[in-house]
Protein backbone atom coordinates (compact mmCIF):
# COMPACT_ATOMS: atom_id res chain seq x y z
CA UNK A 1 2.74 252.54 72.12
CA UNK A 2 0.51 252.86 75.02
CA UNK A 3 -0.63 249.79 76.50
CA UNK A 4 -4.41 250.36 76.75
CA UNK A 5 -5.14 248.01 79.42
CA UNK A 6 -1.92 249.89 81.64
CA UNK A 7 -3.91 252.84 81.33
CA UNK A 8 -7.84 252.08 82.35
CA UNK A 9 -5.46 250.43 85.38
CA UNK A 10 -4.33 253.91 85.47
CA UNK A 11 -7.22 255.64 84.81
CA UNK A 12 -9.41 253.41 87.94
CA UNK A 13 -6.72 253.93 90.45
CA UNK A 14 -6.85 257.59 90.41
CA UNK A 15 -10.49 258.11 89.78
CA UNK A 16 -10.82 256.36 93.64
CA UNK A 17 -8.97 260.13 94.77
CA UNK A 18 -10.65 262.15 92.11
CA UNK A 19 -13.65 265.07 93.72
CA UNK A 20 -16.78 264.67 92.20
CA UNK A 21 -17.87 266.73 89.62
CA UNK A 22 -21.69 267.63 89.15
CA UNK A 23 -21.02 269.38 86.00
CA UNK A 24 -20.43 266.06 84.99
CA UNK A 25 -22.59 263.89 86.18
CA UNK A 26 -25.49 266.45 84.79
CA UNK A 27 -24.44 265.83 81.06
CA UNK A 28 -26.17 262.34 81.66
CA UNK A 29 -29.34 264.49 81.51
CA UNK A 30 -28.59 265.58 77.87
CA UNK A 31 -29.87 262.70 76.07
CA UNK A 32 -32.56 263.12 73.17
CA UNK A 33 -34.61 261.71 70.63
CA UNK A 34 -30.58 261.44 68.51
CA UNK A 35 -28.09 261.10 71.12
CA UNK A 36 -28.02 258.88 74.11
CA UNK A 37 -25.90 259.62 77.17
CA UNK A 38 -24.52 256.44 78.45
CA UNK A 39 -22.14 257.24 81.11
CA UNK A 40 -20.77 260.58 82.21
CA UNK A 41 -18.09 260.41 85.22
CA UNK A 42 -14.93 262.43 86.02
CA UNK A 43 -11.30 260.56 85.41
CA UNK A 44 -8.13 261.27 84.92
CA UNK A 45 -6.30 261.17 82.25
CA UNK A 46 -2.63 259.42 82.55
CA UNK A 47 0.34 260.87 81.34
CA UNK A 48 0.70 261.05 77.96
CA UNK A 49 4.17 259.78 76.11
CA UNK A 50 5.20 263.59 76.06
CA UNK A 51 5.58 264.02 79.73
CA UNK A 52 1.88 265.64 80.28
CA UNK A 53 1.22 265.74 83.90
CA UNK A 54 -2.29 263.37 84.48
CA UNK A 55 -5.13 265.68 84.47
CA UNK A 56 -8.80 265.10 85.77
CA UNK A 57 -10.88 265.17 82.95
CA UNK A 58 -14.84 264.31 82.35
CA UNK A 59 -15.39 261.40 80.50
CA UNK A 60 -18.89 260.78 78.55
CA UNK A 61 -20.07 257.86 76.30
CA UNK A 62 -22.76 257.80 74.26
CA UNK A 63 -24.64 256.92 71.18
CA UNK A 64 -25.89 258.92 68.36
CA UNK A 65 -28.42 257.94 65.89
CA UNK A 66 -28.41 260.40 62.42
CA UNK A 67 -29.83 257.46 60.59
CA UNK A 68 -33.11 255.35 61.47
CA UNK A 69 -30.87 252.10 62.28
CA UNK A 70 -27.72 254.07 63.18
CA UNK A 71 -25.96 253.81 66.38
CA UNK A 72 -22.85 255.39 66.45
CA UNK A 73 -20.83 255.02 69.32
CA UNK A 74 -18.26 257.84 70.60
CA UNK A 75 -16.14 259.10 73.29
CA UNK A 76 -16.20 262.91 74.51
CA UNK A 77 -13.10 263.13 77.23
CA UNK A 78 -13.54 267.17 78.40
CA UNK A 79 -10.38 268.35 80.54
CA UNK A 80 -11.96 269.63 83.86
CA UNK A 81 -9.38 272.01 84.72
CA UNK A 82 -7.14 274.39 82.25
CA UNK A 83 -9.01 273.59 78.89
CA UNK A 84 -7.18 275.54 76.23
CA UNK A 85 -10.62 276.17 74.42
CA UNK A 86 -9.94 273.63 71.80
CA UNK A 87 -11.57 270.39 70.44
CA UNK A 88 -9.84 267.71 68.94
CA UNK A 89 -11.45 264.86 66.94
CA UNK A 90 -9.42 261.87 65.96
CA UNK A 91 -10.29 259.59 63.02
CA UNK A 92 -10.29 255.67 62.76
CA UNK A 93 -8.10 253.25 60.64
CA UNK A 94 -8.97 250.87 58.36
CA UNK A 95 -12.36 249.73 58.64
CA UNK A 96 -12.70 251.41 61.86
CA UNK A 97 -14.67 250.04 64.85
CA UNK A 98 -12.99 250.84 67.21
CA UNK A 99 -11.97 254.44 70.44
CA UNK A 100 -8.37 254.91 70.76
CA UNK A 101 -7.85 255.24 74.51
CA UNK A 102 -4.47 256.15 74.58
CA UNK A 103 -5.41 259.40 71.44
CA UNK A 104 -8.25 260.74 73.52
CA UNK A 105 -5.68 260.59 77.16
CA UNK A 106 -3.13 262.40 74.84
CA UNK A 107 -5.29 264.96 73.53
CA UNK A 108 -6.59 265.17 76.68
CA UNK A 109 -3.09 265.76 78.55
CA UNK A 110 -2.51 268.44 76.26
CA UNK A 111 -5.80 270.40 77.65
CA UNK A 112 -8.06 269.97 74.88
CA UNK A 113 -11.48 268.45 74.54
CA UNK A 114 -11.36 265.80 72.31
CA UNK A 115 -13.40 263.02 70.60
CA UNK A 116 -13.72 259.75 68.61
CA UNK A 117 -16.40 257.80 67.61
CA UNK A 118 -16.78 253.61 66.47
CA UNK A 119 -18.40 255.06 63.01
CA UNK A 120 -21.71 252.96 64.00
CA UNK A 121 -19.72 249.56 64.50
CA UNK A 122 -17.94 247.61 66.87
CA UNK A 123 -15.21 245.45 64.93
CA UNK A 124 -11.67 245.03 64.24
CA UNK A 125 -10.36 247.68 61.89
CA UNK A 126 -9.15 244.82 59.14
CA UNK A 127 -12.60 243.61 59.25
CA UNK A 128 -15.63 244.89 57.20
CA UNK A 129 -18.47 241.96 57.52
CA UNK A 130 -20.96 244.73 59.72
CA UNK A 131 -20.88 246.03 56.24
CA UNK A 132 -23.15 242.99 54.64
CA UNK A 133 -26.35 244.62 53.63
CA UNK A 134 -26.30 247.54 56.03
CA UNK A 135 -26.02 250.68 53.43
CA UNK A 136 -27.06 252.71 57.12
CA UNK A 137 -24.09 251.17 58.69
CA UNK A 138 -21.67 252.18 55.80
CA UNK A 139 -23.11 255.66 55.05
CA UNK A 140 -22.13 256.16 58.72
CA UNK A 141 -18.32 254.75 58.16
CA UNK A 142 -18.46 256.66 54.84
CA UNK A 143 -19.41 260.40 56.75
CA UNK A 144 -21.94 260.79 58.69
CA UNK A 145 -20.97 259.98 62.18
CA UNK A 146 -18.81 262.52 61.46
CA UNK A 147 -21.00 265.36 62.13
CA UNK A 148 -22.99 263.15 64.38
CA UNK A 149 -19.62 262.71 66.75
CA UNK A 150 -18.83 266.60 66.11
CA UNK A 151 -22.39 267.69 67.22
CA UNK A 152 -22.62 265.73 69.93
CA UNK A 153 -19.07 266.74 71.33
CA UNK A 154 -20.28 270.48 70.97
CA UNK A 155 -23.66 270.52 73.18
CA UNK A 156 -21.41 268.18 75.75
CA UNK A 157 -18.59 271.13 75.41
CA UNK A 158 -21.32 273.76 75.74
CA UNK A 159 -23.29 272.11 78.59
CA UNK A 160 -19.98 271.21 80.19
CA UNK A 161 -17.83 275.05 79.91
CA UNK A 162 -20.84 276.99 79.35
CA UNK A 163 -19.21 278.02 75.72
CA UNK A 164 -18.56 276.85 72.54
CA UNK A 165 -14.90 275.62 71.53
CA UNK A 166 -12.88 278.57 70.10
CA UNK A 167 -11.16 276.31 67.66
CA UNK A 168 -12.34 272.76 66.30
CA UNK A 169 -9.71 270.50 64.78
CA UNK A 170 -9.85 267.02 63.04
CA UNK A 171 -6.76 264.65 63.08
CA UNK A 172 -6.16 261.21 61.42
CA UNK A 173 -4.09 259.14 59.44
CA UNK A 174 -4.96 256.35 56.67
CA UNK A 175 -8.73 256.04 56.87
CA UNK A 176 -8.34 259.22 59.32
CA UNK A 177 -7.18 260.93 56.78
CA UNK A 178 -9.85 260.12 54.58
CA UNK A 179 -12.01 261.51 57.22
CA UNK A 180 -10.31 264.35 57.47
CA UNK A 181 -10.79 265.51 54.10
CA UNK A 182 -14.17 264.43 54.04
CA UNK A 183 -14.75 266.57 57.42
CA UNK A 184 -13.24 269.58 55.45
CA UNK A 185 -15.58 268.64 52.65
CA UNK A 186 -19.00 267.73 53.71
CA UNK A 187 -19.44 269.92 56.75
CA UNK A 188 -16.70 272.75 56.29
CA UNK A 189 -18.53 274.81 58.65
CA UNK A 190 -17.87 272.81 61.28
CA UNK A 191 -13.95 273.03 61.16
CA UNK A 192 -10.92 275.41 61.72
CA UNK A 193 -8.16 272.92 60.72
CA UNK A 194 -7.47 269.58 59.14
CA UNK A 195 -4.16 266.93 59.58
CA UNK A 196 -4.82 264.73 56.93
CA UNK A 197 -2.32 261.88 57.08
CA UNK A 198 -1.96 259.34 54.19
CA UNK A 199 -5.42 260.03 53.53
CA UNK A 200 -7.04 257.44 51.73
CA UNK A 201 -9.36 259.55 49.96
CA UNK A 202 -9.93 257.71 47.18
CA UNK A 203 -11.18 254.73 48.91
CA UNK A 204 -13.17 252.74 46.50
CA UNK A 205 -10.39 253.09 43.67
CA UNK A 206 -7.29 252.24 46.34
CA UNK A 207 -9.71 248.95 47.26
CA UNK A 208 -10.11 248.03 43.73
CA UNK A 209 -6.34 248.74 42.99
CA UNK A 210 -5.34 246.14 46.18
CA UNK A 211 -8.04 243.55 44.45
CA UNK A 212 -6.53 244.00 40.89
CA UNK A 213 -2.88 243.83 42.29
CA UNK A 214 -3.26 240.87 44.37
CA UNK A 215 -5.18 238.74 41.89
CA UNK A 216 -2.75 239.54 39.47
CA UNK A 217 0.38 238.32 41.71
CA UNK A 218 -1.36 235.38 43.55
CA UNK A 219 -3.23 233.77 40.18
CA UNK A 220 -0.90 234.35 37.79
CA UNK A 221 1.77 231.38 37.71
CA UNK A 222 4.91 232.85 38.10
CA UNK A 223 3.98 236.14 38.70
CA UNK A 224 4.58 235.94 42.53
CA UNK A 225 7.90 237.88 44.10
CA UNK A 226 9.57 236.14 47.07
CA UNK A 227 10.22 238.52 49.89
CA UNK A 228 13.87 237.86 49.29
CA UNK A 229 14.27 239.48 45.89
CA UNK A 230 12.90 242.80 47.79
CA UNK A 231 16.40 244.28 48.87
CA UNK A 232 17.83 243.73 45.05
CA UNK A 233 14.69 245.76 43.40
CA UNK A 234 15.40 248.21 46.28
CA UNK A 235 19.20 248.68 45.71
CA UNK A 236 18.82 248.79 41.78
CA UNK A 237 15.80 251.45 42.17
CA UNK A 238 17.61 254.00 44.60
CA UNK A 239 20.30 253.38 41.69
CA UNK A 240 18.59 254.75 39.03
CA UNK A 241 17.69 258.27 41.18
CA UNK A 242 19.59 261.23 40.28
CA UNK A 243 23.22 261.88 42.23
CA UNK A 244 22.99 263.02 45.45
CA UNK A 245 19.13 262.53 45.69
CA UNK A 246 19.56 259.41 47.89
CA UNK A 247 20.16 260.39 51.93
CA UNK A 248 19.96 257.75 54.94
CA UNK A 249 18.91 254.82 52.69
CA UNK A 250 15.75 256.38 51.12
CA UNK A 251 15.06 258.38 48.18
CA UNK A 252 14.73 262.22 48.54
CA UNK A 253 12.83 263.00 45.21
CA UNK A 254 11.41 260.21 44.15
CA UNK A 255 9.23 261.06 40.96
CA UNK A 256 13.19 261.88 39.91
CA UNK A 257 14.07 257.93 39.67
CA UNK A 258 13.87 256.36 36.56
CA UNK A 259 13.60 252.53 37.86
CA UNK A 260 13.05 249.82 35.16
CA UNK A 261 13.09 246.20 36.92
CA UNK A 262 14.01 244.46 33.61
CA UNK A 263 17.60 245.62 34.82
CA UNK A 264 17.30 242.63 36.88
CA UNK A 265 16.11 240.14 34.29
CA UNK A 266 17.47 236.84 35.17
CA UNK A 267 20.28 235.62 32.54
CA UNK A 268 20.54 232.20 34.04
CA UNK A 269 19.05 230.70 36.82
CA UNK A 270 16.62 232.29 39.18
CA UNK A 271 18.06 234.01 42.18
CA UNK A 272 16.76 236.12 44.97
CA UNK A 273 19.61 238.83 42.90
CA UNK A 274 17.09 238.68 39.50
CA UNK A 275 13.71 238.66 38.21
CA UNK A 276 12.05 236.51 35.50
CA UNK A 277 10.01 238.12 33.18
CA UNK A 278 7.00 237.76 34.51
CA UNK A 279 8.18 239.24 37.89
CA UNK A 280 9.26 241.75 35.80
CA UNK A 281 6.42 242.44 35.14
CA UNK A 282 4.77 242.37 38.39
CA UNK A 283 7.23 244.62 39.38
CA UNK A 284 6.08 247.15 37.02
CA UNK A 285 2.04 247.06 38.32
CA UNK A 286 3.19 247.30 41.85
CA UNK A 287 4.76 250.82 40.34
CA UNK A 288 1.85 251.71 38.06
CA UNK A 289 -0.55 250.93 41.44
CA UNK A 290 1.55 253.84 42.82
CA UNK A 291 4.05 252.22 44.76
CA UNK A 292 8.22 253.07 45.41
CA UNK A 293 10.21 250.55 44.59
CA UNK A 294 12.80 252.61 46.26
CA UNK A 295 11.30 251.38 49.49
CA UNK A 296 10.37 248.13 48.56
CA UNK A 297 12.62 246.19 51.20
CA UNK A 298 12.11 249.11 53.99
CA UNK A 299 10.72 248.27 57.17
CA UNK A 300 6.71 248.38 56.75
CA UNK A 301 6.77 248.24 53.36
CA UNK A 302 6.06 245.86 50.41
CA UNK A 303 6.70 242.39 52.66
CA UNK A 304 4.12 243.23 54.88
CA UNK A 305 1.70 244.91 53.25
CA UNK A 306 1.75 243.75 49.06
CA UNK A 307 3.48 240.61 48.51
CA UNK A 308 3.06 238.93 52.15
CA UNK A 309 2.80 235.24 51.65
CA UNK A 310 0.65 234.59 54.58
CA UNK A 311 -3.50 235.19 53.39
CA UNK A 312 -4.31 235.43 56.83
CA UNK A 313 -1.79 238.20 57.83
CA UNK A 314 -3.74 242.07 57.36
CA UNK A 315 -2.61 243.37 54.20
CA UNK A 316 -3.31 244.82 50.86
CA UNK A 317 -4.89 241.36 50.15
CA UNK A 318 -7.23 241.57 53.40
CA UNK A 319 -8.71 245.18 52.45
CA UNK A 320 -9.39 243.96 48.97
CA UNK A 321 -11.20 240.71 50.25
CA UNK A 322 -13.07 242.56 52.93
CA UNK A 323 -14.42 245.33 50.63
CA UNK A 324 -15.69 242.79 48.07
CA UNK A 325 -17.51 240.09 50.61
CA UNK A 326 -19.43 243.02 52.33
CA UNK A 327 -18.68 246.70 51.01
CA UNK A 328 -19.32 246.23 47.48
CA UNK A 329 -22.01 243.66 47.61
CA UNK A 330 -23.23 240.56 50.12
CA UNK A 331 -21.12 237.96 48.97
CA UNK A 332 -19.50 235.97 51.78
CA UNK A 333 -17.59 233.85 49.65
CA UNK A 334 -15.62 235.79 47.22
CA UNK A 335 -12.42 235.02 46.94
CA UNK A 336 -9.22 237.34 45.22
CA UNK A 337 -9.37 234.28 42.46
CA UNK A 338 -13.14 235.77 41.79
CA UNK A 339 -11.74 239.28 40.29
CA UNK A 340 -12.70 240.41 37.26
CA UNK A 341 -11.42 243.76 36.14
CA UNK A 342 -14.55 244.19 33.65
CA UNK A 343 -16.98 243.91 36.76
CA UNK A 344 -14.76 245.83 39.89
CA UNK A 345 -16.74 249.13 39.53
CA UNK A 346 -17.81 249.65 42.96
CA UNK A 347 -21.63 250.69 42.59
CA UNK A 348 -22.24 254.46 42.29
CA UNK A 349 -24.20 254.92 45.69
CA UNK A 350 -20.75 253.21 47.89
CA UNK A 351 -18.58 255.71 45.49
CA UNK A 352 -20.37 258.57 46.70
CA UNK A 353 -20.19 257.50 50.53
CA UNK A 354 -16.69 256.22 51.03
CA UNK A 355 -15.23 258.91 48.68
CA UNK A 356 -13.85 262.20 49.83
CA UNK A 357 -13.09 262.88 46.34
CA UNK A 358 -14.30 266.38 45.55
CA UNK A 359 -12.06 269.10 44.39
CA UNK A 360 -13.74 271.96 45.33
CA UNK A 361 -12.53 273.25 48.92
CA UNK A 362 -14.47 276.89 48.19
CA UNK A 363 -16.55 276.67 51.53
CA UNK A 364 -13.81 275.35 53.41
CA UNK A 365 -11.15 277.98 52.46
CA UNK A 366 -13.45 280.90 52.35
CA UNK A 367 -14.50 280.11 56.32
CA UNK A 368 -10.52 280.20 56.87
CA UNK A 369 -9.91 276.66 57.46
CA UNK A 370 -6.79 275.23 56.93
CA UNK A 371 -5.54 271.43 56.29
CA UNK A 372 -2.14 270.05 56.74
CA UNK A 373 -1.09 266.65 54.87
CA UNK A 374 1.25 264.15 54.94
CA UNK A 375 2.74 261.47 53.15
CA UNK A 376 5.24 258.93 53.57
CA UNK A 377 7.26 258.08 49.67
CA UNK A 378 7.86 254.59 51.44
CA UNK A 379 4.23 253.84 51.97
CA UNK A 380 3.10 250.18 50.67
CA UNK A 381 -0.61 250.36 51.29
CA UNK A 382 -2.22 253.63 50.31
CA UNK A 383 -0.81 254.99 47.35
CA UNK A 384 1.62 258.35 47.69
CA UNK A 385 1.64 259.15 44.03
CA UNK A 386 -2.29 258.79 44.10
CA UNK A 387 -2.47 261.19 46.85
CA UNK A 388 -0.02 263.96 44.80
CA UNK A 389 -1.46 263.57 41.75
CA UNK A 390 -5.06 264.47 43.97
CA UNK A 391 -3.66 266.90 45.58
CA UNK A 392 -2.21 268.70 42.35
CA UNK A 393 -5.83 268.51 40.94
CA UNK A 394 -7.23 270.07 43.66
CA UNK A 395 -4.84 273.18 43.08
CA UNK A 396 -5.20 273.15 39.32
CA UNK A 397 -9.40 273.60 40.59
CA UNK A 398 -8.45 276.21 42.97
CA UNK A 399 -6.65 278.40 40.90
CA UNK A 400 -2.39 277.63 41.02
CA UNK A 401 0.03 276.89 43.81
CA UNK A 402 -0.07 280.51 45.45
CA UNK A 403 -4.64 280.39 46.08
CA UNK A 404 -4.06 276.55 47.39
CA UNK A 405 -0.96 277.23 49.42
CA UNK A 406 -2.67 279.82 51.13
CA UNK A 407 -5.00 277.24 53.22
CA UNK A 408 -4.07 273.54 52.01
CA UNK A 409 -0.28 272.77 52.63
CA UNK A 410 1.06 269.10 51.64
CA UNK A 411 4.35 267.52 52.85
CA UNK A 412 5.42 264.59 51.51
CA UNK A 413 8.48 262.98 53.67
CA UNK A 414 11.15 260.77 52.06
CA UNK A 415 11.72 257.48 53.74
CA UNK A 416 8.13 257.29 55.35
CA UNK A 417 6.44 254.18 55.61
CA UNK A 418 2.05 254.41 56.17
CA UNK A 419 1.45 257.09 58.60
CA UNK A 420 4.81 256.63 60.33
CA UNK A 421 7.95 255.16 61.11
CA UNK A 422 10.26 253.97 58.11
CA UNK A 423 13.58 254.67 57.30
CA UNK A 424 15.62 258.16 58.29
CA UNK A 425 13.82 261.17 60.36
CA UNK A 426 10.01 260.61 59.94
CA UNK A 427 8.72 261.79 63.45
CA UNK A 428 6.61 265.00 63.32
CA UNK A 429 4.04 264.74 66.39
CA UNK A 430 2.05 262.80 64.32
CA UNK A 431 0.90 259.91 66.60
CA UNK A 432 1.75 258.45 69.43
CA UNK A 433 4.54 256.38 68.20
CA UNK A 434 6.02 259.03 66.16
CA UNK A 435 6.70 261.81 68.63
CA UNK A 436 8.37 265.25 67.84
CA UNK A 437 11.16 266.59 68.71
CA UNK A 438 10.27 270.25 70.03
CA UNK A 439 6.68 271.05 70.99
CA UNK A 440 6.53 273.86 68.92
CA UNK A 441 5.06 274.15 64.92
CA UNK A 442 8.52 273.22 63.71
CA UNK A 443 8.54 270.22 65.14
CA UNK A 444 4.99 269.18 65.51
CA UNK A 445 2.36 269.03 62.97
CA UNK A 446 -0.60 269.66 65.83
CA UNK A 447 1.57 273.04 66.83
CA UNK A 448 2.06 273.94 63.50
CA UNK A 449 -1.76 273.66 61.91
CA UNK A 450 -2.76 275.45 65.44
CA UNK A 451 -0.05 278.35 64.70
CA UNK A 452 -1.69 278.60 61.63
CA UNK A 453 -5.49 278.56 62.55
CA UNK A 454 -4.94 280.64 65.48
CA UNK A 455 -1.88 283.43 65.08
CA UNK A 456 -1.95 283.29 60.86
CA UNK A 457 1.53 281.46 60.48
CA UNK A 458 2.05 278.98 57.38
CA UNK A 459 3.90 276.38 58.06
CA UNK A 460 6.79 276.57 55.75
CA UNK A 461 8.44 273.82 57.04
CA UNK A 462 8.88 270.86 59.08
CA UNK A 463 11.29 269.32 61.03
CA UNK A 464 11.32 265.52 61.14
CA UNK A 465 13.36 263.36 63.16
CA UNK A 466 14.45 259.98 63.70
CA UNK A 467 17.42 257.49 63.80
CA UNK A 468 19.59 260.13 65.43
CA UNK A 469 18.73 262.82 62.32
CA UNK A 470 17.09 265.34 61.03
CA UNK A 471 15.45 266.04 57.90
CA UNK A 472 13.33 269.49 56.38
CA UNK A 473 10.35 269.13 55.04
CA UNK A 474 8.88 271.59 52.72
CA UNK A 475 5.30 272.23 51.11
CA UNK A 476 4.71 270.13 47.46
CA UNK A 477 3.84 272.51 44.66
């Protein structure tokens, strides 16, 4: 990863040789009654992981305000020399609150205008508390500074170029992705293409899932399963997958295996080789939650994320604790040993911010945008079978693979842990840590959604790599 503080270092030392720019400095003059121009000064970007070359760019902060308390806070970096007429906004993780430096300098490298925005809070992304009895504050996670961030970024790119962007593009992963599909759904006339990575769409349900899974396996005696036992359920699960469907240590075709953990019911003592029957049965809601046990012991996976014994570690258990203190409700004390599944209903008015959950892509698709997901099968905190199963309903609404195919293209990559890394090739251009091999739309999922916005070309496939491999991926149907 880029090392954030390395690059404002960067960033300062080569601003002291930069030219000024007074096309610039005059977008401080753009500020009205809902947007605030904070700073605008020319930089330079550094050189991105992919080789780049640094390139001066012009960077602006500011706040907008599309709600009477809101104050969303976002970047606008503008290339000031060969701009390739696009715009680029990135999404957030987790509970957001927070730019990504080293995203903007990348997008930025690569010529294009780009963007990100706090969503109306300063915090860390595991932490939801500037959620306590601020429905403003969390309609502006849920969407709306969104199209705040996106309107702002096009007067700046107008003022700035004298022309609107020829192409607009959103990109993110995990909450990123959920933004992604809510961009494509809320203001569809505002995009050309979508990369919606791991999206956690469904965000209230996922929340409630973590809440309900982690109560279960930290309140129940017996119920919890030692980190150890993870590489036995992972050997006897990629065991039960059809012949030749397991490659590189992870499972091809997943929805294929036919895993039951009482295989490993203990016949004598406890070991970390067998379960007991009520880890058994743990086993089996960590699966019904949506969740491979084929990757249970690979890097990323379960240990970190679902059965990690520390409660102060970010995890499953953190989201679900988070969301009901301050999303759900104002109740600073709730603890995971307060769930009750007869009361976890998220209220209605939350539902409808948080969730991009909407089947109906009509606008979107008749426009000619285009989205691109991804999912990793080796995922442990958002759900890759919930994301399929969403992403089948959407083209049972839109008419059949060959109508959905046509502008919403999913890829679901075996060995894939959340958003990247894993086990086997799992490297597509999709962030900074996972880098592609070619910059071209076989290799890279930015090249191949802009191939396909710009010159018409579906992207059949991609080409992952990783751990000195190679791997196909091809569209889910």
């Amino acid at each position: 990863m880029v090392n954030v503080l390395a690059l404002v270092k960067v960033l300062a030392l080569l601003l002291a040789t930069a030219a000024p720019d007074p096309r610039c400095l005059g977008l401080a003059d753009l500020s009205s009654a809902d947007m605030t121009i904070e700073r605008a000064e020319l930089s330079v970007s550094a050189p991105a992981p992919t080789n780049e070359p640094a390139r001066r760019i012009c960077r602006v902060r500011g706040v907008a305000r599309p709600g009477p308390s809101s104050r969303v806070g976002f970047e606008v970096w503008l290339p000031a020399q060969g701009w390739t007429g696009r715009y680029v906004q990135l999404g957030n993780g987790g509970f957001a609150g927070n730019i990504d430096l080293p995203g903007l300098a990348a997008e930025s490298a690569h010529g294009n205008a780009a963007a990100m925005t706090d969503t109306g809070h300063r915090a860390d992304r595991f932490d939801a508390s500037w959620a306590a009895g601020q429905p403003e504050r969390i309609a502006d996670y849920g969407h709306r500074s969104i199209k705040a961030t996106s309107d702002a970024a096009r007067a700046l790119i107008r003022a700035y170029y004298g022309r609107a962007p020829d192409h607009r593009y959103f990109v993110g992963c995990s909450n990123g992705g959920r933004q992604a599909l809510m961009a494509a759904q809320r203001y569809p006339q505002d995009w050309d293409g979508i990369v919606a990575g791991a999206p956690a769409n469904l965000w209230t349900d996922q929340l409630v899932s973590f809440a309900s899974l982690q109560h279960h396996l930290r309140t129940r005696p017996g119920a919890w399963i030692a980190t150890g036992k993870l590489p036995a359920i992972q050997r006897a699960a990629l065991a039960a997958c059809p012949p030749g469907s397991v490659a590189r240590g992870a499972a091809q075709q997943p929805e294929s295996c036919r895993f039951d953990p009482a295989v490993l019911l203990c016949r004598g003592a406890e070991t970390d080789t067998c379960l007991t029957a009520r880890q058994v049965e743990s086993v089996r809601r960590i699966q019904a939650a949506g969740f491979e046990a084929t990757a249970a012991a690979a890097p990323d996976g379960w240990a970190r994320w679902i059965v990690n014994p520390d409660p102060s570690a970010p995890s499953q258990l953190t989201f679900a604790v988070q969301a009901f203190r301050y999303l759900f409700g104002a109740n600073p004390r709730w603890s995971i040993a307060d769930f009750d599944p007869d009361h976890a209903r998220p209220p209605a008015e939350i539902r409808r911010l948080l969730d991009a959950e909407t089947l109906d892509f009509s606008a979107f698709r008749a426009r000619g945008g285009r989205i691109i997901s991804y999912f990793g099968w080796a995922d442990a905190l958002i759900s890759p079978h919930a994301s399929l199963a969403y992403y089948r309903r959407v083209m049972r609404r839109t008419g059949g693979p060959e109508r959905t195919l046509d502008f919403y293209r999913l890829f679901m990559v075996p060995g894939m842990a959340h958003c990247q890394g894993g086990v086997g090739p799992t490297s597509f251009g999709q962030s900074l840590p996972a880098p592609s091999l070619g910059d071209d739309r076989r290799y890279d999922i930015r090249r191949a959604l802009e191939a396909w916005v710009e010159r018409k070309l579906a992207p059949d496939q991609l080409i992952a790599a990783g751990d000195g491999a190679i791997q196909e991926l091809r569209p889910s149907q």
